[in-house]
Protein backbone atom coordinates (compact mmCIF):
# COMPACT_ATOMS: atom_id res chain seq x y z
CA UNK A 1 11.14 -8.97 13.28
CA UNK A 2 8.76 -6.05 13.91
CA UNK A 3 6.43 -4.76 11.39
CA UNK A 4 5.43 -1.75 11.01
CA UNK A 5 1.81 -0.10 9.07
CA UNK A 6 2.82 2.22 5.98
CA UNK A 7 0.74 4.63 3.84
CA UNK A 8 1.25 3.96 0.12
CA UNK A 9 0.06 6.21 -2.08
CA UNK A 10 0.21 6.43 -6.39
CA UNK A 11 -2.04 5.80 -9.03
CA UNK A 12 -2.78 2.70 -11.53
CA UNK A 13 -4.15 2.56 -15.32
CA UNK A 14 -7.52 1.09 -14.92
CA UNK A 15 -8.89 1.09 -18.71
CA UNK A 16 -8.49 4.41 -20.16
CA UNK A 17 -8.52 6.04 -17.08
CA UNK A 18 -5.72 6.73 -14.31
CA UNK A 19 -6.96 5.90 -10.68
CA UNK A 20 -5.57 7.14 -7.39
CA UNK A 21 -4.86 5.16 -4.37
CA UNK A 22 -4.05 5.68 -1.22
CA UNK A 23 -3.67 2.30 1.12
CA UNK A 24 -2.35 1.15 4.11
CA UNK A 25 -0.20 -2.04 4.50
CA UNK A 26 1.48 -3.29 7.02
CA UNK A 27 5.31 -4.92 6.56
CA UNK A 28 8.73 -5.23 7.99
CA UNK A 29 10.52 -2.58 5.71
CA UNK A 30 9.58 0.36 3.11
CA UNK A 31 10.48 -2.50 0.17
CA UNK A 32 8.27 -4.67 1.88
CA UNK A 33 5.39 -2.13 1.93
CA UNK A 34 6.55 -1.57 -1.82
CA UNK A 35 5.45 -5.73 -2.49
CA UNK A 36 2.37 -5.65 -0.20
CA UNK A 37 0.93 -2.70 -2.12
CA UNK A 38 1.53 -4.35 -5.21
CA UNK A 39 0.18 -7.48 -4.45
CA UNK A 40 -3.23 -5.56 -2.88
CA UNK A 41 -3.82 -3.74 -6.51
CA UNK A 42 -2.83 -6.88 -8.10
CA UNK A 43 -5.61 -8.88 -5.54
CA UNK A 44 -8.51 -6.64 -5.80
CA UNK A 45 -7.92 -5.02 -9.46
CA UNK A 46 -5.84 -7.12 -11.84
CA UNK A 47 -3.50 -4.85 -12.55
CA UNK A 48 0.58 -6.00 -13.45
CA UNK A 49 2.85 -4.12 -11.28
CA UNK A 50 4.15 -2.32 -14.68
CA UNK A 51 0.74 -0.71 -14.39
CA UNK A 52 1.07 0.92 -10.74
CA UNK A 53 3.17 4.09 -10.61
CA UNK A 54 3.57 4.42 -6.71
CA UNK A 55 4.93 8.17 -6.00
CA UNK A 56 4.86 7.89 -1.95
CA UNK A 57 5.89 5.19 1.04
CA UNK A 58 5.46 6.84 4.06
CA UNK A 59 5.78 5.22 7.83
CA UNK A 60 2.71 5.89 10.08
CA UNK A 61 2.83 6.96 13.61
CA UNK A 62 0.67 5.34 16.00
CA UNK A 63 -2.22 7.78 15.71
CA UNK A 64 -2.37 7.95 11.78
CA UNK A 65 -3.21 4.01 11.62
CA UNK A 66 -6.86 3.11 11.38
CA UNK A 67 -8.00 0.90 13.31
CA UNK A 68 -7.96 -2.29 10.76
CA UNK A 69 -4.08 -1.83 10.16
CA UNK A 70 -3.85 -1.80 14.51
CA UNK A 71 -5.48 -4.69 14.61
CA UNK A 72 -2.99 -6.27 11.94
CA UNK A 73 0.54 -4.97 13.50
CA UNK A 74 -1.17 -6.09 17.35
């Protein structure tokens, strides 16, 4: 199966306020990027997925990865 790096992008309530995002993950499908960006917020913020809102899933080319999500798909 080959993976592929997408750009996830939304926003998440973090105490009062609303915080944008924009990440990159790295999966085999768009509802696999859906999980992996869920489970990144979830890692490094503590928030529920009821508490993301994500408004874009977009597939990068080649030259739109950085160079940490090569490193991951090589």
């Amino acid at each position: 199966m080959t993976k592929k790096a997408y750009k996830c992008e939304g926003d998440f309530q973090m105490g009062r306020n609303r915080q944008h995002f924009v990440i990159e993950v790295v999966a085999a499908s768009e509802a696999g990027a859906r999980d992996a960006a869920f489970a990144e917020l979830g890692s490094r913020h503590g928030v529920k997925r009821r508490e993301v809102e994500l408004k874009a899933i977009t597939a990068l080319a080649a030259d739109d990865m950085s160079a940490i999500t090569k490193k991951k798909i090589a």
